[in-house]
C-alpha atoms as a PDB file:
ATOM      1  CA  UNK A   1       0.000   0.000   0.000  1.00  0.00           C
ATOM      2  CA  UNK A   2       1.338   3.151  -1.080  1.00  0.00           C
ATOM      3  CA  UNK A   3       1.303   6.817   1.003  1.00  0.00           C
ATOM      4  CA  UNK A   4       1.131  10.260   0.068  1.00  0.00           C
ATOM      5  CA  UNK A   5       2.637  12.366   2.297  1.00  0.00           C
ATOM      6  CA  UNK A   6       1.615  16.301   0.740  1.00  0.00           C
ATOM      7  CA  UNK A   7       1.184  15.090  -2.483  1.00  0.00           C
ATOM      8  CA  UNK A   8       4.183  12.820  -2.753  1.00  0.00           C
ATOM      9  CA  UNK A   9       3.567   9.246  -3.565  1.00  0.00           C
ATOM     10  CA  UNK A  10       5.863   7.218  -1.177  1.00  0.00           C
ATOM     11  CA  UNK A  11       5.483   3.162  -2.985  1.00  0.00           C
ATOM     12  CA  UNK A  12       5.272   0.295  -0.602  1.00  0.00           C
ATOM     13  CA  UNK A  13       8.920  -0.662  -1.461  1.00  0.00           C
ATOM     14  CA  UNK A  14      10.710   2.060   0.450  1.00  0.00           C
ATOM     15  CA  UNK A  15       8.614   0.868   2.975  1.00  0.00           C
ATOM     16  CA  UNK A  16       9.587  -2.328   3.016  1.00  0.00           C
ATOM     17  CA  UNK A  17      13.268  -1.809   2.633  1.00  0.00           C
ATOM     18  CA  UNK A  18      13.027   0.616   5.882  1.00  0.00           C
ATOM     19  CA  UNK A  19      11.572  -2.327   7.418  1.00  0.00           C
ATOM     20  CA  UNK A  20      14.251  -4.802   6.231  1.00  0.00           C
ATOM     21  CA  UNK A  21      16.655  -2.162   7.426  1.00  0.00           C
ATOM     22  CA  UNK A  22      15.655  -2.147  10.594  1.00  0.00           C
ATOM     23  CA  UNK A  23      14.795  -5.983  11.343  1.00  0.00           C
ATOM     24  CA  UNK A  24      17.748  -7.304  13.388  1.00  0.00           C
ATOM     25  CA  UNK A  25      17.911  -4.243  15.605  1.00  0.00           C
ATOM     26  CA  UNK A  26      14.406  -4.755  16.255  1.00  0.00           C
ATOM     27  CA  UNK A  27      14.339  -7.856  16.439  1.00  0.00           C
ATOM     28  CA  UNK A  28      16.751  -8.021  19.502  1.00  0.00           C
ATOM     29  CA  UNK A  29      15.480  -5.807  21.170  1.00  0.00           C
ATOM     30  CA  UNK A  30      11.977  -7.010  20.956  1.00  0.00           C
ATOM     31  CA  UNK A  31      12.065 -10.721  20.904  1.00  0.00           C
ATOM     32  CA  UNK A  32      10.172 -11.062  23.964  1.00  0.00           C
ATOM     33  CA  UNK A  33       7.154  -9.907  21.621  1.00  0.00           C
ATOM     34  CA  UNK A  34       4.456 -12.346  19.929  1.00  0.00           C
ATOM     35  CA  UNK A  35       5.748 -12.480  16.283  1.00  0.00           C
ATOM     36  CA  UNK A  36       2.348 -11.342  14.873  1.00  0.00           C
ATOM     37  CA  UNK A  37       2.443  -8.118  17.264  1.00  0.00           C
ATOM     38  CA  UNK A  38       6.419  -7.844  16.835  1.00  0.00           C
ATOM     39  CA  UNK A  39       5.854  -7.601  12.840  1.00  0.00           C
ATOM     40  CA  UNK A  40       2.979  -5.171  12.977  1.00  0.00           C
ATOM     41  CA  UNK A  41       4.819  -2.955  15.390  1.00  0.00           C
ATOM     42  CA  UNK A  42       7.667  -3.247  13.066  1.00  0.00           C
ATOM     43  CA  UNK A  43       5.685  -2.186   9.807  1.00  0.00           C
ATOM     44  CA  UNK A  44       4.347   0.755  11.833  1.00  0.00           C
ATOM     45  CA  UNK A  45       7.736   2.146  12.723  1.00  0.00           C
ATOM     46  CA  UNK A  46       9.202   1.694   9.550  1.00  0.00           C
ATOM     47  CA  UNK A  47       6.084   3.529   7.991  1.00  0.00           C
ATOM     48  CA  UNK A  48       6.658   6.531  10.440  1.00  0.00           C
ATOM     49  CA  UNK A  49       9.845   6.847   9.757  1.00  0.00           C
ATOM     50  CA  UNK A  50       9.478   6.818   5.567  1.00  0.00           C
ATOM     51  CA  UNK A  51       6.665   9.796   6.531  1.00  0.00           C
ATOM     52  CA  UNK A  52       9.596  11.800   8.984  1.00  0.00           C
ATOM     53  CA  UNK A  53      12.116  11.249   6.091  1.00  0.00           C
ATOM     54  CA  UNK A  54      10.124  12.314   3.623  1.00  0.00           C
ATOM     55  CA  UNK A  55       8.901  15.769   5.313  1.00  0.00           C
ATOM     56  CA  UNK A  56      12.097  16.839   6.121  1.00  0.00           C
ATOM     57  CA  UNK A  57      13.514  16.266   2.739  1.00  0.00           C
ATOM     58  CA  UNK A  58      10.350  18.011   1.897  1.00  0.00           C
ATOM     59  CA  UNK A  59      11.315  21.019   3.853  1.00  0.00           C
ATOM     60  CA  UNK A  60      14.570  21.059   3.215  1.00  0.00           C
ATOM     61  CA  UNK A  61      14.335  21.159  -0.091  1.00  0.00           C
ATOM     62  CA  UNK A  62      11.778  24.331   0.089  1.00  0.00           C
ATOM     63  CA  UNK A  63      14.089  26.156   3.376  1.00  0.00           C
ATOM     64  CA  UNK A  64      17.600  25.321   2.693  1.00  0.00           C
ATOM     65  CA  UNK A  65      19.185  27.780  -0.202  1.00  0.00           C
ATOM     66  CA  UNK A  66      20.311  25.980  -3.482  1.00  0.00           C
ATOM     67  CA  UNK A  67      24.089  24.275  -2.576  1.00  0.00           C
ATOM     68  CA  UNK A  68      27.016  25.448  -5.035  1.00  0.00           C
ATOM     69  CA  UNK A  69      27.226  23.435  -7.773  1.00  0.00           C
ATOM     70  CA  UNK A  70      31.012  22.973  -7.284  1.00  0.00           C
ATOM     71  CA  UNK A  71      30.079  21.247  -4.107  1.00  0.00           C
ATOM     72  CA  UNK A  72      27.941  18.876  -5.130  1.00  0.00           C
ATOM     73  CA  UNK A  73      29.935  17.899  -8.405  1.00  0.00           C
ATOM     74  CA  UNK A  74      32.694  17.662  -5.231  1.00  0.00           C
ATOM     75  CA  UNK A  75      30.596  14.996  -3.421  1.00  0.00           C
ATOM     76  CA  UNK A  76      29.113  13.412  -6.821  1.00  0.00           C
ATOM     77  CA  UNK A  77      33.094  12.622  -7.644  1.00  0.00           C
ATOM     78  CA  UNK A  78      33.947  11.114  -4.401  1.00  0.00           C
ATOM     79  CA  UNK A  79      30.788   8.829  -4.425  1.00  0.00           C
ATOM     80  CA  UNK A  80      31.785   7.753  -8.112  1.00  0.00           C
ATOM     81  CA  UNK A  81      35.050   6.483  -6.789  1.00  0.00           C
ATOM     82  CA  UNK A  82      33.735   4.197  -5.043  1.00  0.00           C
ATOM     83  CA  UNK A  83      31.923   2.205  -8.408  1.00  0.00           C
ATOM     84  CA  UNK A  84      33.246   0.924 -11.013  1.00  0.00           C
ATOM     85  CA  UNK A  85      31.167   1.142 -13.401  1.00  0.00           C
ATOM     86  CA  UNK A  86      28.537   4.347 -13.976  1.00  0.00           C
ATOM     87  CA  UNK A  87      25.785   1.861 -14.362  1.00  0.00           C
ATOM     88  CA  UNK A  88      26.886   0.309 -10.548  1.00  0.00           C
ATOM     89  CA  UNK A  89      26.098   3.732  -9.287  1.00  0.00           C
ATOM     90  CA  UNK A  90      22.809   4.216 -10.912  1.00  0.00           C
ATOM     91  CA  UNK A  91      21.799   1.211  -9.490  1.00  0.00           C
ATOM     92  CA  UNK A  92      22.600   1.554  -6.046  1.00  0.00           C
ATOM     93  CA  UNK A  93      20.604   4.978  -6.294  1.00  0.00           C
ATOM     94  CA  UNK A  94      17.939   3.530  -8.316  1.00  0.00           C
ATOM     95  CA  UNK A  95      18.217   6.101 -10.838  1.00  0.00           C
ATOM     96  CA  UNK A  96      19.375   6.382 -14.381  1.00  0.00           C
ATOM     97  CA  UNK A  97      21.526   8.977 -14.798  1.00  0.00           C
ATOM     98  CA  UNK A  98      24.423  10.804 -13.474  1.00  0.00           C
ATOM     99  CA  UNK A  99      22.138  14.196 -13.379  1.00  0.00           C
ATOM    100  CA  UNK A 100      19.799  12.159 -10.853  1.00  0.00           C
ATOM    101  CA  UNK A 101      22.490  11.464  -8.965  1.00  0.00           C
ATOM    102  CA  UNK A 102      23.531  14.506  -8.806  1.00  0.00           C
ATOM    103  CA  UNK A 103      20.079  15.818  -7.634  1.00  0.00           C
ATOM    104  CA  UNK A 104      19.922  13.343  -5.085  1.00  0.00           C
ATOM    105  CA  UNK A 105      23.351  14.478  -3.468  1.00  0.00           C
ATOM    106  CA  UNK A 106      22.050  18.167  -3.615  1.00  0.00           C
ATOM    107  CA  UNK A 107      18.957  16.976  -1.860  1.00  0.00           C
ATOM    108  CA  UNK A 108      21.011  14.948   0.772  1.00  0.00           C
ATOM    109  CA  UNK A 109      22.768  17.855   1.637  1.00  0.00           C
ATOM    110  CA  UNK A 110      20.545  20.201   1.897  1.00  0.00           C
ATOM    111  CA  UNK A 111      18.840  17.780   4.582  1.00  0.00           C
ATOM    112  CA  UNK A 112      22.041  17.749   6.415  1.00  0.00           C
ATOM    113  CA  UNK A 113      21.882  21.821   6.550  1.00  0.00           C
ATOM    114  CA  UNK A 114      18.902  21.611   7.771  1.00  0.00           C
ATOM    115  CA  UNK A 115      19.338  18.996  10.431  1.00  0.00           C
ATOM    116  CA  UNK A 116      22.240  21.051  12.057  1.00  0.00           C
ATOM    117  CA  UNK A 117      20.106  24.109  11.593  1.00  0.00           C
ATOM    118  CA  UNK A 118      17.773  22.743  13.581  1.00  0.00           C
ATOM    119  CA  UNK A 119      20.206  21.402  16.316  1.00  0.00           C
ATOM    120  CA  UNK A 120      21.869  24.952  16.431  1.00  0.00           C
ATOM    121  CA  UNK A 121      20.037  25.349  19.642  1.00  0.00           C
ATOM    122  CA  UNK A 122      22.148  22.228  21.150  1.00  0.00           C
ATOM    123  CA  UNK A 123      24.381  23.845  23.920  1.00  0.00           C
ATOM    124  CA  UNK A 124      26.886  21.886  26.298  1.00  0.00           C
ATOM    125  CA  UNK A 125      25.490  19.451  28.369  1.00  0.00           C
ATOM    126  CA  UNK A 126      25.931  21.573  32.569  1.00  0.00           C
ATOM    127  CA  UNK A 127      27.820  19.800  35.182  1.00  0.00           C
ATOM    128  CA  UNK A 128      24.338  18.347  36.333  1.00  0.00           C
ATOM    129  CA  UNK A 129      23.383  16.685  33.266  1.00  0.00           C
ATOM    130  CA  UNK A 130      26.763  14.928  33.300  1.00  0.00           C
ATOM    131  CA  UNK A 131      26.678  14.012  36.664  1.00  0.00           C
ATOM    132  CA  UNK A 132      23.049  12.790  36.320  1.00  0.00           C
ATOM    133  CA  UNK A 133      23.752  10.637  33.276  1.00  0.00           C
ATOM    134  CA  UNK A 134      27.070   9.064  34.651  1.00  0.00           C
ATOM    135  CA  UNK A 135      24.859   7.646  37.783  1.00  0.00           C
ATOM    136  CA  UNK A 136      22.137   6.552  35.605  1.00  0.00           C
ATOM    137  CA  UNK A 137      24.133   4.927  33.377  1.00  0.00           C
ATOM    138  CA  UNK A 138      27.190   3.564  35.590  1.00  0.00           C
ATOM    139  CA  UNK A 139      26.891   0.009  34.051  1.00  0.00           C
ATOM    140  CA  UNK A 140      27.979   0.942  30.712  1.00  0.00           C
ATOM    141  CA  UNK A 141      31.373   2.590  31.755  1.00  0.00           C
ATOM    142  CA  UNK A 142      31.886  -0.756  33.937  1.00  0.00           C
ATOM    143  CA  UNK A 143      34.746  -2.888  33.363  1.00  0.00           C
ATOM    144  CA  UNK A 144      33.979  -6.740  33.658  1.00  0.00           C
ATOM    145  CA  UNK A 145      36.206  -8.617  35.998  1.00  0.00           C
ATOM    146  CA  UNK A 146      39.656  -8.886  34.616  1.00  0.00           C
ATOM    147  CA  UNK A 147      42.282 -11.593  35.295  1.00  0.00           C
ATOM    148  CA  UNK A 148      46.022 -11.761  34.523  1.00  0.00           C
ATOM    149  CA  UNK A 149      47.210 -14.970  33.206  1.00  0.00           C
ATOM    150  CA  UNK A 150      49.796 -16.804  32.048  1.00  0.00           C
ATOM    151  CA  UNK A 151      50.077 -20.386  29.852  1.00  0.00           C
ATOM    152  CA  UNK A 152      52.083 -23.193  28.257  1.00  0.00           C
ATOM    153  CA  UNK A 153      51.048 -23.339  24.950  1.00  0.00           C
ATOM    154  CA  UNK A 154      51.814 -26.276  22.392  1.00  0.00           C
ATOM    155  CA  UNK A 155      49.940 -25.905  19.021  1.00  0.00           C
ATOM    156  CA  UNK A 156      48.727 -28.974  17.068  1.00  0.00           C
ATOM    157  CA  UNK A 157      49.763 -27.845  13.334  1.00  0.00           C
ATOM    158  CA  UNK A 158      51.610 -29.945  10.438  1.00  0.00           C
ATOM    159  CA  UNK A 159      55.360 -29.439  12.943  1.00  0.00           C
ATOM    160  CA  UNK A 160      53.344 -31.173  15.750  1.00  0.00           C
ATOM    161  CA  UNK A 161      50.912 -34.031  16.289  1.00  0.00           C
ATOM    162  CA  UNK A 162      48.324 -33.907  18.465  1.00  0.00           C
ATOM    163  CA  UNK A 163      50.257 -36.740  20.617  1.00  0.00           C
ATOM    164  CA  UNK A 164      53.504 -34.949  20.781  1.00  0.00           C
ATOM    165  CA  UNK A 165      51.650 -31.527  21.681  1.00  0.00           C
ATOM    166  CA  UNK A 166      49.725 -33.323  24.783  1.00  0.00           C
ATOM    167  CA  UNK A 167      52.979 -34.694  25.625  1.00  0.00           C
ATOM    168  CA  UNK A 168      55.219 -31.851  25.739  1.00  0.00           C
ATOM    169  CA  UNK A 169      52.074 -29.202  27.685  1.00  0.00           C
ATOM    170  CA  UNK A 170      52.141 -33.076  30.005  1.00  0.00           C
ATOM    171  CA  UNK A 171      55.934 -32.822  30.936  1.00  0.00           C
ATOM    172  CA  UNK A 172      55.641 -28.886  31.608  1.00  0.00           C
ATOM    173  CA  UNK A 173      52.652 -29.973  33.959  1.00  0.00           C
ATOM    174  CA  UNK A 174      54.980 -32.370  35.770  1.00  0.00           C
ATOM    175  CA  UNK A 175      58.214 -30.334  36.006  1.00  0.00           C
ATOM    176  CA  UNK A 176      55.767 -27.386  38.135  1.00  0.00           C
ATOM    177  CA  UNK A 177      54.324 -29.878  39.921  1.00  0.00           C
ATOM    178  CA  UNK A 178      57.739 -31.114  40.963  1.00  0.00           C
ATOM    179  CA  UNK A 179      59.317 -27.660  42.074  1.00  0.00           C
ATOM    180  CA  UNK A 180      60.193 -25.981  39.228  1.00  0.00           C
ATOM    181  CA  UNK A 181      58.961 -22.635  38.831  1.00  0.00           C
ATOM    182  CA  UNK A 182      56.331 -21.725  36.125  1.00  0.00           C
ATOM    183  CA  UNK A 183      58.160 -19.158  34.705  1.00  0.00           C
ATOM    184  CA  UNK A 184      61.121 -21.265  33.449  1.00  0.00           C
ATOM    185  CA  UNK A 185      59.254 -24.005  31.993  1.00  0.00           C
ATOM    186  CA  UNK A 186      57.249 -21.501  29.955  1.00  0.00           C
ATOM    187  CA  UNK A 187      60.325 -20.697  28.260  1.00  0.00           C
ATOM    188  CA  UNK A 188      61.664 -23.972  27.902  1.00  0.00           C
ATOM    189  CA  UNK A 189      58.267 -26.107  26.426  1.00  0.00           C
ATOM    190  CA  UNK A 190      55.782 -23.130  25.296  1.00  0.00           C
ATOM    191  CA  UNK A 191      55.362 -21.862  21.360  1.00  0.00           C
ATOM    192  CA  UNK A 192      54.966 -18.540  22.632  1.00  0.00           C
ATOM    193  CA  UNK A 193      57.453 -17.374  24.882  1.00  0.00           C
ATOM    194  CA  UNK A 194      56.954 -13.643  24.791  1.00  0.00           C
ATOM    195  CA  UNK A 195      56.571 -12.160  27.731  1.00  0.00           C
ATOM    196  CA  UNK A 196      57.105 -15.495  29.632  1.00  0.00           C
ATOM    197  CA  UNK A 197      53.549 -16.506  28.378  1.00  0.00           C
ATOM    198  CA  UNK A 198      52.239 -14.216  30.462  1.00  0.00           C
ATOM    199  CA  UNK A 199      49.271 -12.226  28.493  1.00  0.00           C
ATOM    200  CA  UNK A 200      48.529  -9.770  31.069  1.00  0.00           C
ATOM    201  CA  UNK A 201      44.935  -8.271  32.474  1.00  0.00           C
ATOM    202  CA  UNK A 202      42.450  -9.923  30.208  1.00  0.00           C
ATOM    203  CA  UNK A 203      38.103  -9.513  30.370  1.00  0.00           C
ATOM    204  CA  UNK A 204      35.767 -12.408  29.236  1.00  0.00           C
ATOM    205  CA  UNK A 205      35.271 -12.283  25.873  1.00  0.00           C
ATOM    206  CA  UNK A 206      38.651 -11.796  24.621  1.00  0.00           C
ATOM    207  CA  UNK A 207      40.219 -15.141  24.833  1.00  0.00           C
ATOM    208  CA  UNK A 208      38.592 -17.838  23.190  1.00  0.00           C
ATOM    209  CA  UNK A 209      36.084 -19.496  24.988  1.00  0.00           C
ATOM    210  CA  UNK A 210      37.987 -22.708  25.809  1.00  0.00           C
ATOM    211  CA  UNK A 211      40.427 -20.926  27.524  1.00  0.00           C
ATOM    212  CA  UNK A 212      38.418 -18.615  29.632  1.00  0.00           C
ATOM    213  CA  UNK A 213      36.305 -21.221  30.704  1.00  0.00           C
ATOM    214  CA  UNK A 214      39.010 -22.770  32.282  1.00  0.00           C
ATOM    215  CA  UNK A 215      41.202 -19.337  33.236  1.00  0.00           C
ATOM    216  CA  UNK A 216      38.418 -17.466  35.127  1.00  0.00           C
ATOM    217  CA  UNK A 217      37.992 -20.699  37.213  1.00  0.00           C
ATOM    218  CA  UNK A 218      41.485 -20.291  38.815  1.00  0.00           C
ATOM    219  CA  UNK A 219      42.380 -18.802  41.727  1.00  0.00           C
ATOM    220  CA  UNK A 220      45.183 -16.529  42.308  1.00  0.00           C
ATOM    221  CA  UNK A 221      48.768 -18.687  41.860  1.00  0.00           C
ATOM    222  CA  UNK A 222      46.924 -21.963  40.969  1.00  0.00           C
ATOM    223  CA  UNK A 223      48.306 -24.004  38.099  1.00  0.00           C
ATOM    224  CA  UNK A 224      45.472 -25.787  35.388  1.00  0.00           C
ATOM    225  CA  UNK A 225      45.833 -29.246  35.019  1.00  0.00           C
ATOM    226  CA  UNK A 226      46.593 -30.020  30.447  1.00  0.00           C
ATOM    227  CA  UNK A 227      44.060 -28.079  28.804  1.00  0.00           C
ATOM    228  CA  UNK A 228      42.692 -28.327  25.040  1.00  0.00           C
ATOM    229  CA  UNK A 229      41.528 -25.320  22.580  1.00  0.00           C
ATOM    230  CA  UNK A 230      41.458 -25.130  19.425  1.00  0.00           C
ATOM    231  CA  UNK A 231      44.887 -24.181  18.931  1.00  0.00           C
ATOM    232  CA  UNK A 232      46.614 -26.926  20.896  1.00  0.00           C
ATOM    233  CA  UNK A 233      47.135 -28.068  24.540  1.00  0.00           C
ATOM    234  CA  UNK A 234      47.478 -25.641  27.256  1.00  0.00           C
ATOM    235  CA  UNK A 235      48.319 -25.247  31.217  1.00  0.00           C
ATOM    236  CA  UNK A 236      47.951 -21.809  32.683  1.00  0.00           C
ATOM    237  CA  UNK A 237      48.502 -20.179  35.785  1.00  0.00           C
ATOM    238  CA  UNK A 238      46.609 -17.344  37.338  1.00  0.00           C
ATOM    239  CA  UNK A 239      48.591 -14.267  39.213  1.00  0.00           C
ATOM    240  CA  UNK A 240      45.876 -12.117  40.264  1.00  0.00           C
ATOM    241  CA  UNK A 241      42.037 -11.250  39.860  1.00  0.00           C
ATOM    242  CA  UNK A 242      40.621  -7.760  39.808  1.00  0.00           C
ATOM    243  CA  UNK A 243      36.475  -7.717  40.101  1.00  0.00           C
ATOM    244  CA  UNK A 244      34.529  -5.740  38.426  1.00  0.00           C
ATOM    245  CA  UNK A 245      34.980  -1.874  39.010  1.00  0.00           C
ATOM    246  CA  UNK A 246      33.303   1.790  37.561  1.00  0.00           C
ATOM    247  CA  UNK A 247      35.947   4.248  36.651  1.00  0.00           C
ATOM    248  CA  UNK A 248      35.882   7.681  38.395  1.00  0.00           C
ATOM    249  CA  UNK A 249      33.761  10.461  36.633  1.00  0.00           C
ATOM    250  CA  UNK A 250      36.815  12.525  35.329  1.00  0.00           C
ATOM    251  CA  UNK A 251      37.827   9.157  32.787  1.00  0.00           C
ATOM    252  CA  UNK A 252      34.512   8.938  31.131  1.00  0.00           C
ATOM    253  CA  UNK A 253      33.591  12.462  31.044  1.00  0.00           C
ATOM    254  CA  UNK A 254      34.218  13.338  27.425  1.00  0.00           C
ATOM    255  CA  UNK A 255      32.127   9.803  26.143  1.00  0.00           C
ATOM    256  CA  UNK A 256      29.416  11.074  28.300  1.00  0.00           C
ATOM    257  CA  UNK A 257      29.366  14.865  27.320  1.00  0.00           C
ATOM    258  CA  UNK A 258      29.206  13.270  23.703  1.00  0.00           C
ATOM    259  CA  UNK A 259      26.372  10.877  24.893  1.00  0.00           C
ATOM    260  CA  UNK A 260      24.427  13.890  26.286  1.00  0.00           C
ATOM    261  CA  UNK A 261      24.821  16.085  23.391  1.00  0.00           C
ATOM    262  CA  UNK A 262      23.899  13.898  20.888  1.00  0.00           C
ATOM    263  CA  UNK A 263      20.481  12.831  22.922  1.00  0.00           C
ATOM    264  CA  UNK A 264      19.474  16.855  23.205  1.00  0.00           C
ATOM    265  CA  UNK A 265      20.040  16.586  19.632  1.00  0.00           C
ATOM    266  CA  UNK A 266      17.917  13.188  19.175  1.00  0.00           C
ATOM    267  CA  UNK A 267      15.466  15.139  21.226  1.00  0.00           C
ATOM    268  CA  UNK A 268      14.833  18.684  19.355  1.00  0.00           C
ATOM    269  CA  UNK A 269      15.276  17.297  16.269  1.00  0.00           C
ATOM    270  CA  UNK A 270      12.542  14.712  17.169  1.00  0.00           C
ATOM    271  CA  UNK A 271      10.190  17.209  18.230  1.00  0.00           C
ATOM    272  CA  UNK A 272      10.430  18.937  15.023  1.00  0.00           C
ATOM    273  CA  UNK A 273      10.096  16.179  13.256  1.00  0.00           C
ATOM    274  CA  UNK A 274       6.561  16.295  15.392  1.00  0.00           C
ATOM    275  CA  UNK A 275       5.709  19.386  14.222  1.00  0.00           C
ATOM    276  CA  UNK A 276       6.047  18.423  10.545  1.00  0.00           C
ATOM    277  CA  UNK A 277       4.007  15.582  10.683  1.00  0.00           C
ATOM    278  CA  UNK A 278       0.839  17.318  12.904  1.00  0.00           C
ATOM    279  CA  UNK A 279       0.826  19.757   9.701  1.00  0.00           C
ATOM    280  CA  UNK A 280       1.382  17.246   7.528  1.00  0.00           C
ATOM    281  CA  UNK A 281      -1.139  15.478   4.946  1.00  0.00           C
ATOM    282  CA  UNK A 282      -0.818  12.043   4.882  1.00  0.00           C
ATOM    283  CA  UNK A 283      -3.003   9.403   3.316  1.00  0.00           C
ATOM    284  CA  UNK A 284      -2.788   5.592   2.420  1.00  0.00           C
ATOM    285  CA  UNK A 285      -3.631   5.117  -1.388  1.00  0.00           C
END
């Protein structure tokens, strides 16, 4: 079903691609929905936000002063670069020609002029704001629990067999569990000696999974028994565990002063946006 949003005709398929667009976002962060409700709600959003697009290019294009043709044969050139062929461009546009192209760009950019006209009235977030946001929001600026770790690592490639790997990570074990300190078996069995094997503060997720499953079950100073991952066979030894911790105000402060702006600017642009569409003619054709 197509729209017309003040006389425009707006087809069903720039519907649907916003929709398409949008889908995995959505769908995360909705999947607790019914699928029937969760699609409907979806159409409906992608609708609404066709109709906002459409009005401001709408205004734009009636507010914002014609752009110098030297810039927009400027932005038309760096866009072609990235085609190879003129056709490939026209395409990915859905137009036919260069001139359409061109118009498009001018169009784009005049949208852009208007958006930051609008936001002009964006000022810096106060002290408050920042120091509201940073306690509302403390567990994004969290750091997970971090561990430092070191291994003996073997790798199973075409130099080693899976039997001679296990063997070699086997004797390691049985040297530390005789006396011998970690730290000079590492450099005497492991296939990656830097740093003694030891690879320093480390959060879940950045090992693979095999590892930290067994690593973030250690305590401080305690050895693993022979390990596999996908690399090869492993023993590793934890030094020291730090839990998880916020960092004071002062190290965030420029994310969050970035954070703030940008949702005043969410914010007036949204309620213009509003305005648009309560004057706006719209009607499903």
């Amino acid at each position: 079903m197509a729209i017309i949003v003040n006389g425009q005709r707006i087809e069903d398929e720039e519907i649907r691609a916003e929709a398409e667009r949008l889908r995995p976002s959505y769908e995360r962060a909705f999947a607790d929905l019914d699928a029937a409700t969760r699609e409907a709600q979806l159409q409906d959003w992608s609708k609404e936000n066709v109709i906002e697009r459409v009005l401001l290019r709408q205004e734009a294009s009636k507010s914002v002063p014609q752009i110098p043709a030297a810039d927009v044969e400027a932005a038309f050139a760096r866009l072609k670069e990235r085609f190879e062929k003129p056709e490939d461009l026209h395409r990915e546009f859905s137009v036919d020609s260069d001139e359409r192209v061109k118009e498009m760009i001018e169009l784009q950019i005049k949208v852009e002029h208007k958006i930051n006209e609008v936001c002009t009235k964006v000022g810096e977030p106060s002290e408050s704001e920042i120091q509201e946001y940073f306690s509302q929001h403390q567990d994004r600026f969290a750091s997970g629990e971090q561990i430092r770790v070191a291994h003996v690592v073997k790798y199973v490639n075409w130099q080693t067999d899976e039997a001679t790997a296990h063997e070699t990570v086997a004797q390691a074990q049985r040297e530390i569990a005789s006396g011998v300190p970690f730290e000079a078996v590492v450099n005497k069995y492991t296939d990656c000696a830097d740093s003694g094997g030891d690879l320093g503060y480390v959060s879940r997720g950045q090992l693979v999974e095999e590892f930290e499953d067994v690593v973030f079950n250690l305590n401080p100073g305690q050895v693993s028994d022979v390990f596999r991952t996908r690399f090869g066979f492993h023993i590793a030894k934890l030094y020291d565990r730090r839990p998880p911790a916020i960092p004071p105000l002062k190290e965030v402060r420029e994310q969050i002063v970035e954070q703030v702006r940008e949702q005043k600017r969410e914010q007036i642009l949204g309620e213009y946006l509003d305005t648009l569409r309560s004057k706006a003619t719209v009607e499903e054709v």
